[in-house]
Each structure stands twice: as C-alpha cells, then as structure tokens.
N, C-alpha and C. Protein backbone atom coordinates (compact mmCIF):
# COMPACT_ATOMS: atom_id res chain seq x y z
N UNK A 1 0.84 -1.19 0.00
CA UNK A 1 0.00 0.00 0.00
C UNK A 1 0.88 1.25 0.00
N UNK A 2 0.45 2.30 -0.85
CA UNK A 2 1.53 3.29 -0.96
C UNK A 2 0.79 4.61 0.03
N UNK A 3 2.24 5.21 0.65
CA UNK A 3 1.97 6.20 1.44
C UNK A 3 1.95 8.05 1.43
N UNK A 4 1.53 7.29 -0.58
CA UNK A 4 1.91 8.70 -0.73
C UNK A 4 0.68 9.89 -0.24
N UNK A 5 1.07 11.09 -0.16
CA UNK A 5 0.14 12.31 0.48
C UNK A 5 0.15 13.30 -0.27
N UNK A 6 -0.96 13.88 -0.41
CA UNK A 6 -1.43 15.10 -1.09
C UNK A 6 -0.20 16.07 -0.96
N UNK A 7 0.52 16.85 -1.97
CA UNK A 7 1.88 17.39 -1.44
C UNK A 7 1.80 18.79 -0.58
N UNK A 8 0.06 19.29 -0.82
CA UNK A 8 -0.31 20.34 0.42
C UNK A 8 -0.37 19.97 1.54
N UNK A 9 -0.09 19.02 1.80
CA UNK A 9 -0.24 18.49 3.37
C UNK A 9 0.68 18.37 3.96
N UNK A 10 1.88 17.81 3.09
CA UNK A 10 2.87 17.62 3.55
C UNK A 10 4.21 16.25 2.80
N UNK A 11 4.76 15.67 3.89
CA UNK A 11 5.14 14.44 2.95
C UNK A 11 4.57 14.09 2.03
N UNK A 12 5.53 13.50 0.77
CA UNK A 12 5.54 13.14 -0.16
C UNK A 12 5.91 11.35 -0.58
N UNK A 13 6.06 10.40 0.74
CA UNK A 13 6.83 9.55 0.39
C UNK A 13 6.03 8.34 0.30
N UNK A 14 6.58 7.45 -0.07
CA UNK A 14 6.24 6.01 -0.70
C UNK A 14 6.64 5.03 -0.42
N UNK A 15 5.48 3.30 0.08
CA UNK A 15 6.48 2.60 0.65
C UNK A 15 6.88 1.96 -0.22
N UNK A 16 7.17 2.09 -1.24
CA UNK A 16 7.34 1.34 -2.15
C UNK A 16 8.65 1.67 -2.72
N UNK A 17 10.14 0.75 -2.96
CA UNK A 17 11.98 1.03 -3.10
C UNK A 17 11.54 1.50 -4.37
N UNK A 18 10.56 1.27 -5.46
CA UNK A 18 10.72 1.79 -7.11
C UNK A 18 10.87 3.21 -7.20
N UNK A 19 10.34 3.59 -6.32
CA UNK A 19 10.47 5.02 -6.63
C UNK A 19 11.35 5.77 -5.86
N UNK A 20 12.14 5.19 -5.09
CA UNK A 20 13.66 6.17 -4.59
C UNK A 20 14.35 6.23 -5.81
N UNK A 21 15.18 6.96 -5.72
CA UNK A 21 16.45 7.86 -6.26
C UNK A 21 17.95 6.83 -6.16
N UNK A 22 18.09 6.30 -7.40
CA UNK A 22 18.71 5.14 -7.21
C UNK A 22 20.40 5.87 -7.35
N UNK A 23 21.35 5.27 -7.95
CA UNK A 23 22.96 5.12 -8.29
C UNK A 23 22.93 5.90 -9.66
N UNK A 24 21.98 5.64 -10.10
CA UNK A 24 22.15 6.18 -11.72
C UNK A 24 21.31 7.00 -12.24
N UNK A 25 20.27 7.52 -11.09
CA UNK A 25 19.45 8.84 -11.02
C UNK A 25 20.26 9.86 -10.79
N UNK A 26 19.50 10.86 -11.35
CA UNK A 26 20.37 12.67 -11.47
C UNK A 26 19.14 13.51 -10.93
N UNK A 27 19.82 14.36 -10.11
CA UNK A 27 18.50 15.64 -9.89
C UNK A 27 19.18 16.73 -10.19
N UNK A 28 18.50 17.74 -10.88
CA UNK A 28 18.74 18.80 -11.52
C UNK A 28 17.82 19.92 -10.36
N UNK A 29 18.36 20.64 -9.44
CA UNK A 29 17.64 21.41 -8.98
C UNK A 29 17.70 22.93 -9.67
N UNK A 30 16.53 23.24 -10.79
CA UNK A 30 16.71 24.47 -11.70
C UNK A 30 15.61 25.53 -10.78
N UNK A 31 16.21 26.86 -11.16
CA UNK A 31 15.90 27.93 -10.30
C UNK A 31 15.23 28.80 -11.36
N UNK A 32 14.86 29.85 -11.57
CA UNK A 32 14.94 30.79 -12.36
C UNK A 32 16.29 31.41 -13.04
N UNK A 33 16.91 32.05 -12.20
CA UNK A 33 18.33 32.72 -12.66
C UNK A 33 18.20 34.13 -12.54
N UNK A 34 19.27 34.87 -12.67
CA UNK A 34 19.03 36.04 -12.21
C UNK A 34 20.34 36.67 -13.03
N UNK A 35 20.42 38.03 -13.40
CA UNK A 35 21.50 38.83 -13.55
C UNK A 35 22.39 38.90 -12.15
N UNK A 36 21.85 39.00 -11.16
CA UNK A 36 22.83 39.12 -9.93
C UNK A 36 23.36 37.84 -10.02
N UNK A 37 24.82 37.71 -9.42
CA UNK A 37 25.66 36.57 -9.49
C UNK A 37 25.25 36.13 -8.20
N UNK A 38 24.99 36.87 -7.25
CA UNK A 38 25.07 36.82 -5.56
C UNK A 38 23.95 35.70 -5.53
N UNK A 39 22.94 36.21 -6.14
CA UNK A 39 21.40 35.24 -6.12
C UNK A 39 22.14 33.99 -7.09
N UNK A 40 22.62 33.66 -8.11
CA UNK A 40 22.51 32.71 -8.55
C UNK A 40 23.51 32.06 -7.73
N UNK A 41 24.21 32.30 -7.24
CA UNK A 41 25.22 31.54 -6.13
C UNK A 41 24.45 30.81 -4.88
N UNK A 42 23.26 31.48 -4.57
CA UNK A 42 22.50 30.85 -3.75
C UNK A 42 21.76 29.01 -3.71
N UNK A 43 21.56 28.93 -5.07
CA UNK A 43 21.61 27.72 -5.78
C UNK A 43 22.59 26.90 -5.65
N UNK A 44 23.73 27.13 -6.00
CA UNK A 44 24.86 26.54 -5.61
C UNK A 44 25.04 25.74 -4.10
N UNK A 45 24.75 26.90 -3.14
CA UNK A 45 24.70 26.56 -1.98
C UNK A 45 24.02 25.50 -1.27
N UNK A 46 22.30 25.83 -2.36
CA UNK A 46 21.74 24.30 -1.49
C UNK A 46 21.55 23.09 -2.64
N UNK A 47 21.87 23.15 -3.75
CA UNK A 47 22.44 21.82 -4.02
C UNK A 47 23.61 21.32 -3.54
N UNK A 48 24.64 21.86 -2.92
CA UNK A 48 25.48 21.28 -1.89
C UNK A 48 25.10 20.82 -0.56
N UNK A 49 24.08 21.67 0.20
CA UNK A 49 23.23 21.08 0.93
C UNK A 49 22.39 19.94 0.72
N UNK A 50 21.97 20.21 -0.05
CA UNK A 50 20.63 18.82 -0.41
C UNK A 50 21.47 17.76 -0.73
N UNK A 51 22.62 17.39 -1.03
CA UNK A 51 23.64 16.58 -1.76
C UNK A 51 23.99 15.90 -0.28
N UNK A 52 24.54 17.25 0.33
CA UNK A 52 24.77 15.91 1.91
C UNK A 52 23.81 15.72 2.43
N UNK A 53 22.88 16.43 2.47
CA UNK A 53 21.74 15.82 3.60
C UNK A 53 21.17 14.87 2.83
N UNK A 54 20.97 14.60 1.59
CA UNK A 54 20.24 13.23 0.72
C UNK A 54 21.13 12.45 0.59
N UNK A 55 22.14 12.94 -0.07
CA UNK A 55 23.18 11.41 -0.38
C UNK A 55 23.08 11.16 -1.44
N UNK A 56 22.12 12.00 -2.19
CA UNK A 56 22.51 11.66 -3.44
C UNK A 56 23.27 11.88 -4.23
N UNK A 57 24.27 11.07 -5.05
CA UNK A 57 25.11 10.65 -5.87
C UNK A 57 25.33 11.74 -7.10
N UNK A 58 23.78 12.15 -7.82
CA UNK A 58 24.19 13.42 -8.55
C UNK A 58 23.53 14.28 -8.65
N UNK A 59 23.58 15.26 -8.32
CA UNK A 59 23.15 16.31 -8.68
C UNK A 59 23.71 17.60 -8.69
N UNK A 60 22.57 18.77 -9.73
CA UNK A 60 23.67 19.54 -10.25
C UNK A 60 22.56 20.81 -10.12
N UNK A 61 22.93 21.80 -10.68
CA UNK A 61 22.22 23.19 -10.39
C UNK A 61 21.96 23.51 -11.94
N UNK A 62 21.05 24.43 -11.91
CA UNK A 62 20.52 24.81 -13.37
C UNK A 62 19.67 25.94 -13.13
N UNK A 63 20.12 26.89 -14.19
CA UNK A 63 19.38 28.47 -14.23
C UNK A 63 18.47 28.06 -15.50
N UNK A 64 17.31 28.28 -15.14
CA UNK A 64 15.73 28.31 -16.36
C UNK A 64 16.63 29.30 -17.45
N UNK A 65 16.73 30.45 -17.02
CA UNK A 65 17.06 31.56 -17.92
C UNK A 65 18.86 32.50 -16.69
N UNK A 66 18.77 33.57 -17.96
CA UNK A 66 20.13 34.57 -17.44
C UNK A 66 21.08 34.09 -16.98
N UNK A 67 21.21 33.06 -16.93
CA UNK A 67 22.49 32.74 -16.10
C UNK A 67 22.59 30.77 -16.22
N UNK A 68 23.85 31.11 -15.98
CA UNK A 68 24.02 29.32 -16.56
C UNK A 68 25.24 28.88 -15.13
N UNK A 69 25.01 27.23 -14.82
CA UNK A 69 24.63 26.77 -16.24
C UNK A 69 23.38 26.51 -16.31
N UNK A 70 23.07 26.26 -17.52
CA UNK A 70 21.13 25.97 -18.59
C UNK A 70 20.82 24.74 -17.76
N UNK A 71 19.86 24.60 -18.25
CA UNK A 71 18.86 22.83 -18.32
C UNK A 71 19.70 22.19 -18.64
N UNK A 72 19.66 22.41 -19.81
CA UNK A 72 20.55 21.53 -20.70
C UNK A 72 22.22 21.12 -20.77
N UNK A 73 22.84 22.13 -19.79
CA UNK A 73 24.10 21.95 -19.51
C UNK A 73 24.36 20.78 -17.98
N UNK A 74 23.32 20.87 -17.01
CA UNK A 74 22.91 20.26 -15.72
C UNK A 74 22.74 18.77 -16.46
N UNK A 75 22.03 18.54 -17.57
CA UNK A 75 21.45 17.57 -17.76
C UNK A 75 22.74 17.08 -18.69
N UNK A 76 23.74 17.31 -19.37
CA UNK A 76 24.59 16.85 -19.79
C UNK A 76 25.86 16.17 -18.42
N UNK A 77 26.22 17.20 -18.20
CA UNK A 77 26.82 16.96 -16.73
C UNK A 77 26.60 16.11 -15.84
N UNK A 78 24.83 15.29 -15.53
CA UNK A 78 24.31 14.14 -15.16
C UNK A 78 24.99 13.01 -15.60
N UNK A 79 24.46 13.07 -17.30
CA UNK A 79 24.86 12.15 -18.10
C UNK A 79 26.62 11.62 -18.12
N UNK A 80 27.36 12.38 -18.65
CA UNK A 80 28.41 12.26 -17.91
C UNK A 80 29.04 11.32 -16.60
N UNK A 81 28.40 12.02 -15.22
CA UNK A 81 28.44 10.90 -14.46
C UNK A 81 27.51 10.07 -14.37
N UNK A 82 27.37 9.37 -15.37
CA UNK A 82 26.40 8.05 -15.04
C UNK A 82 25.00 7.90 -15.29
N UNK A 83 24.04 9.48 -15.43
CA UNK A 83 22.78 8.97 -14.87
C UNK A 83 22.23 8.36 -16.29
N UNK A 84 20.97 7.74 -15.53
CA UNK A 84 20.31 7.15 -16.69
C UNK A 84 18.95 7.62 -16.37
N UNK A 85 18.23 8.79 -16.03
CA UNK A 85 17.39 9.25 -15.44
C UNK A 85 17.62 10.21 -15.01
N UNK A 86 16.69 11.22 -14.81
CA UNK A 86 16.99 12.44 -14.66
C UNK A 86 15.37 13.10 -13.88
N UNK A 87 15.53 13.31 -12.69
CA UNK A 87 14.91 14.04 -11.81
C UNK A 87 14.92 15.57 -11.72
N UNK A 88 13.77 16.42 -12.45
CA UNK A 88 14.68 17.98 -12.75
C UNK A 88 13.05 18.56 -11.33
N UNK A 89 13.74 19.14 -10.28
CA UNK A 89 13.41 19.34 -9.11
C UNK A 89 13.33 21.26 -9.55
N UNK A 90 12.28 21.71 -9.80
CA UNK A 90 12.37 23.32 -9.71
C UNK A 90 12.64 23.87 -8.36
N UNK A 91 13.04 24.82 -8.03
CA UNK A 91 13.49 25.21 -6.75
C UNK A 91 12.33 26.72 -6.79
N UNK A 92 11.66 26.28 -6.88
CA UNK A 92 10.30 27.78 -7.07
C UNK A 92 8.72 27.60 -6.35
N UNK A 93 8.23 28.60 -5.82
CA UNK A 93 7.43 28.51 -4.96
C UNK A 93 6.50 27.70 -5.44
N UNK A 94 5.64 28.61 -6.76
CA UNK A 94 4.73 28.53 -6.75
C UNK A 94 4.58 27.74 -8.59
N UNK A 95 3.00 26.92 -9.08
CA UNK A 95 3.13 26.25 -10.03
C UNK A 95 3.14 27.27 -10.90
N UNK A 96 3.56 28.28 -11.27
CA UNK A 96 3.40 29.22 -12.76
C UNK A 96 3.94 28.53 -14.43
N UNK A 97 3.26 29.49 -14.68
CA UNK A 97 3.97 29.27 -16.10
C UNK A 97 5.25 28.27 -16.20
N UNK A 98 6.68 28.97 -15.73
CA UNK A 98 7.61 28.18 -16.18
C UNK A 98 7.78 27.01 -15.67
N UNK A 99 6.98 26.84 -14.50
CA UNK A 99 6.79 25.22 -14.23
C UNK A 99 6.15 24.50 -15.20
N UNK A 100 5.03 25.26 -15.33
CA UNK A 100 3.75 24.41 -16.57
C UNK A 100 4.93 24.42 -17.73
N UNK A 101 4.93 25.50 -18.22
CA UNK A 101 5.83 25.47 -19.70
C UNK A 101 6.85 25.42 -20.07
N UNK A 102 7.85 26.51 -19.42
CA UNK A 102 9.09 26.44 -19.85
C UNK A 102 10.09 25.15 -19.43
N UNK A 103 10.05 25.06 -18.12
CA UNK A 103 10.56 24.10 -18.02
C UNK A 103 10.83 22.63 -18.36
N UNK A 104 9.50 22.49 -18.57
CA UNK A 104 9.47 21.19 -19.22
C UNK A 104 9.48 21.12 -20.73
N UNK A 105 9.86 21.75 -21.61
CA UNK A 105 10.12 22.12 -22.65
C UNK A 105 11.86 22.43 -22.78
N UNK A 106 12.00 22.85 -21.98
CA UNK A 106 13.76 22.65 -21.67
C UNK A 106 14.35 21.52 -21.57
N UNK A 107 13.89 20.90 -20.26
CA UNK A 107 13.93 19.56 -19.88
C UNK A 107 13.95 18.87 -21.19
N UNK A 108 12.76 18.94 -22.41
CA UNK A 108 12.10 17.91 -23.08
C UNK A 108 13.48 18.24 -23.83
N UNK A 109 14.00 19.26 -24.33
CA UNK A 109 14.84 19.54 -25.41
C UNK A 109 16.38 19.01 -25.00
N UNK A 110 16.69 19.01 -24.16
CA UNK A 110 17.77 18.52 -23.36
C UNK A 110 17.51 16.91 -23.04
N UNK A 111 16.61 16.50 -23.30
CA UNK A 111 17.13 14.68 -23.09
C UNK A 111 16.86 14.22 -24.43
N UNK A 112 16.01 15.12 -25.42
CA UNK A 112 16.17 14.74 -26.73
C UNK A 112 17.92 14.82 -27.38
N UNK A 113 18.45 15.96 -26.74
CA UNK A 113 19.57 15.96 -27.26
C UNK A 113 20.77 14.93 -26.69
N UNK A 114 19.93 14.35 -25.76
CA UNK A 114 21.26 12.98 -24.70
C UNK A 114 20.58 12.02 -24.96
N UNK A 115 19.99 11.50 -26.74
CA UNK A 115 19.60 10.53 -26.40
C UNK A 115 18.18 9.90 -26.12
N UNK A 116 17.19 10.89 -25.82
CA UNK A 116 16.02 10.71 -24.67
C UNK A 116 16.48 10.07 -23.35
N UNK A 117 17.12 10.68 -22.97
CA UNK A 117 17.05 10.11 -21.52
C UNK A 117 16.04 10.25 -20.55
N UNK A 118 15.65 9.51 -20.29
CA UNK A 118 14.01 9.86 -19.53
C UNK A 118 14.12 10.44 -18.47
N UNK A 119 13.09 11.29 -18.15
CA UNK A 119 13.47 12.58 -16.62
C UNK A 119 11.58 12.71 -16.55
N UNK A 120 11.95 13.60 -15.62
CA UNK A 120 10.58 13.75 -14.43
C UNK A 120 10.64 15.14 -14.24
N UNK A 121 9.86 16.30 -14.22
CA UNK A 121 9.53 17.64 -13.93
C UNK A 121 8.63 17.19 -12.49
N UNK A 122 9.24 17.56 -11.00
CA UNK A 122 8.63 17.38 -10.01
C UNK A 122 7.65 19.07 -9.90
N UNK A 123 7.09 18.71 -8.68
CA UNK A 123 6.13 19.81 -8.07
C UNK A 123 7.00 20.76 -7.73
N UNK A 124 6.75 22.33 -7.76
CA UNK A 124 7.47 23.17 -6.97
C UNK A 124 7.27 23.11 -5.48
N UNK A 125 8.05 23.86 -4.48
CA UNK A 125 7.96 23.76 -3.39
C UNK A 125 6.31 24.58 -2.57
N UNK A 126 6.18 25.12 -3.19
CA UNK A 126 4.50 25.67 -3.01
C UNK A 126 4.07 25.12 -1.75
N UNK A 127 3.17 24.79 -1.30
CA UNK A 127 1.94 24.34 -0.22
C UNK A 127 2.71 23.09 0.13
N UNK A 128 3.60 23.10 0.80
CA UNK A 128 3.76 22.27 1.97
C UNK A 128 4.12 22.30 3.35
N UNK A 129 3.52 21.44 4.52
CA UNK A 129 3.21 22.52 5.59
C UNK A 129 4.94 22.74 5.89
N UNK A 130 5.80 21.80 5.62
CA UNK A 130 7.01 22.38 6.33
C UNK A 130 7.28 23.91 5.80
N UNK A 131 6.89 24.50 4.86
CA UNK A 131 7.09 25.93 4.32
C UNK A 131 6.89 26.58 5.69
N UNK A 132 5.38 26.79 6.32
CA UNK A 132 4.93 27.24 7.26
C UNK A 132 6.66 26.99 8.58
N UNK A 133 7.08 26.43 8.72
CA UNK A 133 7.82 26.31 9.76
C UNK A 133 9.16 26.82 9.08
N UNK A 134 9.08 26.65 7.75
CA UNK A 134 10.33 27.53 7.41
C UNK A 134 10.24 28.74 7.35
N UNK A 135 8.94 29.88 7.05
CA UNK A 135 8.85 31.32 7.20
C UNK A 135 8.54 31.53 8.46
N UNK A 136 8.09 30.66 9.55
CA UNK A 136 8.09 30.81 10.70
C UNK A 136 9.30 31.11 12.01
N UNK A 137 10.29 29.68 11.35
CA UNK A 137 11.91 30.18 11.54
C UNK A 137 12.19 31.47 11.41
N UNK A 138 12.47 32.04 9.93
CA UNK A 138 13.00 32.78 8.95
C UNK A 138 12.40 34.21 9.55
N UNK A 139 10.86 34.34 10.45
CA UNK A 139 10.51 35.54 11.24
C UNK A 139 11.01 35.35 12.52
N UNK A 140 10.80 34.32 12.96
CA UNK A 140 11.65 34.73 14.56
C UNK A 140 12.95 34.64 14.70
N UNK A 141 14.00 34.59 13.48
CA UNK A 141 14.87 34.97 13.44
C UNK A 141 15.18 36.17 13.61
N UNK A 142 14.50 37.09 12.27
CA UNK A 142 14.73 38.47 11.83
C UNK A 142 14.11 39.16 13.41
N UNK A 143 13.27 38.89 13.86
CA UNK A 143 12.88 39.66 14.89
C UNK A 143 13.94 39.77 15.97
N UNK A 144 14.40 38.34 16.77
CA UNK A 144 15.60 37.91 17.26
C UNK A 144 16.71 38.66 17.09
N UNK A 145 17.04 39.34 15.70
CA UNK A 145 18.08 40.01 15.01
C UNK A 145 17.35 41.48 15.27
N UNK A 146 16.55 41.87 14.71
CA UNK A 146 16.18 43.03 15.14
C UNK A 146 15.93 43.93 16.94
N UNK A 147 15.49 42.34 17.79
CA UNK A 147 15.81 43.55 18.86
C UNK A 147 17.20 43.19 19.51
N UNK A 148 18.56 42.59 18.89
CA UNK A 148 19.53 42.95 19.21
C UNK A 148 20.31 41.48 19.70
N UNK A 149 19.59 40.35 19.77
CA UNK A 149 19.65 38.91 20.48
C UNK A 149 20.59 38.01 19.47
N UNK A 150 20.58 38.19 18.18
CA UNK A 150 21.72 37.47 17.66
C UNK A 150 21.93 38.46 16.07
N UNK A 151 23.02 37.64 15.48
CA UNK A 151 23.42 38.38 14.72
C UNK A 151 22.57 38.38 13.09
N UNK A 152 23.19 39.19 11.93
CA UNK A 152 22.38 38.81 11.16
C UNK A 152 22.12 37.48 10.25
N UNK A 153 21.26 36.96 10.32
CA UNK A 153 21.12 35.37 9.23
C UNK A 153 22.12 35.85 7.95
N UNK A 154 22.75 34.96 7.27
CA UNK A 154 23.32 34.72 5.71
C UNK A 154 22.74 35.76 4.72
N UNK A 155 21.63 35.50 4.77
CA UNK A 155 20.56 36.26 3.57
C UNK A 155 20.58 37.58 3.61
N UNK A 156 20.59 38.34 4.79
CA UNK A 156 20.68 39.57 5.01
C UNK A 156 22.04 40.46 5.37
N UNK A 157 22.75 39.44 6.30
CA UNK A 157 24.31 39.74 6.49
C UNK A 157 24.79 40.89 5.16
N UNK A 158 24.87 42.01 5.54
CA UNK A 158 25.90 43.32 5.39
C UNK A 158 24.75 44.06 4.14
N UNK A 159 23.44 43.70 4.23
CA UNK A 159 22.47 44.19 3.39
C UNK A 159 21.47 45.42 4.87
N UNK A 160 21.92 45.27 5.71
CA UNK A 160 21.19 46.20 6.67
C UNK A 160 19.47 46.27 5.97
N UNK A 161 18.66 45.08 5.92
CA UNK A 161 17.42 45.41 5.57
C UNK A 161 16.70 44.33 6.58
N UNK A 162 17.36 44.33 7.80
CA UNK A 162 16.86 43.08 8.74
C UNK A 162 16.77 44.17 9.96
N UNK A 163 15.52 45.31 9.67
CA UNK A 163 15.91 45.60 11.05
C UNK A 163 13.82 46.44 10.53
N UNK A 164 13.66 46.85 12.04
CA UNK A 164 12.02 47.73 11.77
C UNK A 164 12.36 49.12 11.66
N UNK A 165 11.42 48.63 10.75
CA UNK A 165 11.36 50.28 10.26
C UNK A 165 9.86 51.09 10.44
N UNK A 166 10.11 52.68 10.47
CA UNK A 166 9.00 52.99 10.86
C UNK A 166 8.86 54.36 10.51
C-alpha cells in the first residue's frame, strides 16, 4: 500500500523502493536565474546542501534563464556521471507558467539531445506545511536580530534590511 500524500499536506513519500532515487538517477535542482551573481550563487549553496543531507550521488544546479549553467548543460553533466534518469526538481514557490511550460520544454529539449534520456519535472515547493515552519523560523529569526539577540542570518548579512522600520 503506498503512502503517498497530497503534497499540500505535507510528505511526499512512498512505501514502495521503485520510486527512490537510485545510483544512476540525477536531480537537476533548476531555479529561475538572475543577472545578480550573488542570487545565482545561492543555488549553488543548497544543491550542496541537499547533496549531503540526501546522499545523493548526482546532482547539479541549473538556471531556467540569465544565467548558466542551462537545463541543458545540468542535464549533460548528469549524463556524464552516469545517470540514466533524470529528476529535474524546480526550486520555485509557486506552479506558474515556467513550471507548466518552460521548463518542461527545456527539460524535453535537453534529453532529446542525450539521447532521450528519460526525466521527471517534479512539483514546486508551493503548499507544503514544512514551508509554514520555514517562514516561521525565517521571522523569529529576523525579529531575534532586530531587537539585538543574535546576529544577522546569511541572507541579510551586510544588506542592513533586517531591522524595523517605521
């Protein structure tokens, strides 16, 4: 019996081994992209995160647009080491457009060009309750920081926009 859950609710998982993330699976966590280097570096950061905390074997970063590397460069780079599958994970709130369209039209054009290598366009991070506990963190931090109790979080560090204004 599978345990999967509505992904507004929360978990996503399954008791079933077919559908883990095997040796020769790739996840592509693609972002939007940005002209700022600072923001696209942010990407960087938590596919290095997600890499140790999962364990998984490959994965790589990918800018939709402005900034590289592409879809299609993430998804070569997979291939490369090994994968035979390809998991492309958007790193974006909400389902818009470039979830519906662009992306998977990138995706589609990029495993046509390796081949067809078969891949998966997952859900964005949108409506799940751990969000709630992550903007929940993310305020009693800034507040924490604002009346003077610790220093500033990463995100804001030497941007002075973590404080009340009035």
């Amino acid at each position: 019996m599978n345990s999967i859950q509505n992904p507004a609710r929360g978990s996503e998982t399954s008791g079933s081994e077919d559908f883990n993330v095997g040796d020769k699976d790739a996840v592509v966590i693609v972002d939007h992209g940005s002209r700022r280097q600072e923001s696209n570096l942010v990407l960087n950061d938590f596919v290095e995160m997600f890499r140790a905390r999962t364990g998984y074997k490959i994965v790589e970063p990918a800018h939709m647009e402005l900034a590289e590397p592409t879809i299609k460069d993430a998804f070569g780079k997979c291939v490369q080491q090994g994968a035979s599958r390809v998991i492309v994970s958007p790193y974006f709130l909400s389902p818009g457009r470039h979830w519906k369209q662009d992306i998977p039209a990138l995706a589609a054009e990029a495993s046509k060009e390796l081949s067809n290598i078969p891949y998966i366009v997952t859900a964005p991070l949108g409506l799940h309750e751990l969000m709630v506990d992550i903007m929940n963190d993310r305020i009693k931090y800034c507040l924490q920081h604002a009346a003077g109790n610790v220093d500033e979080c990463t995100v804001c560090a030497g941007t002075g926009k973590c404080r009340l204004y009035s």
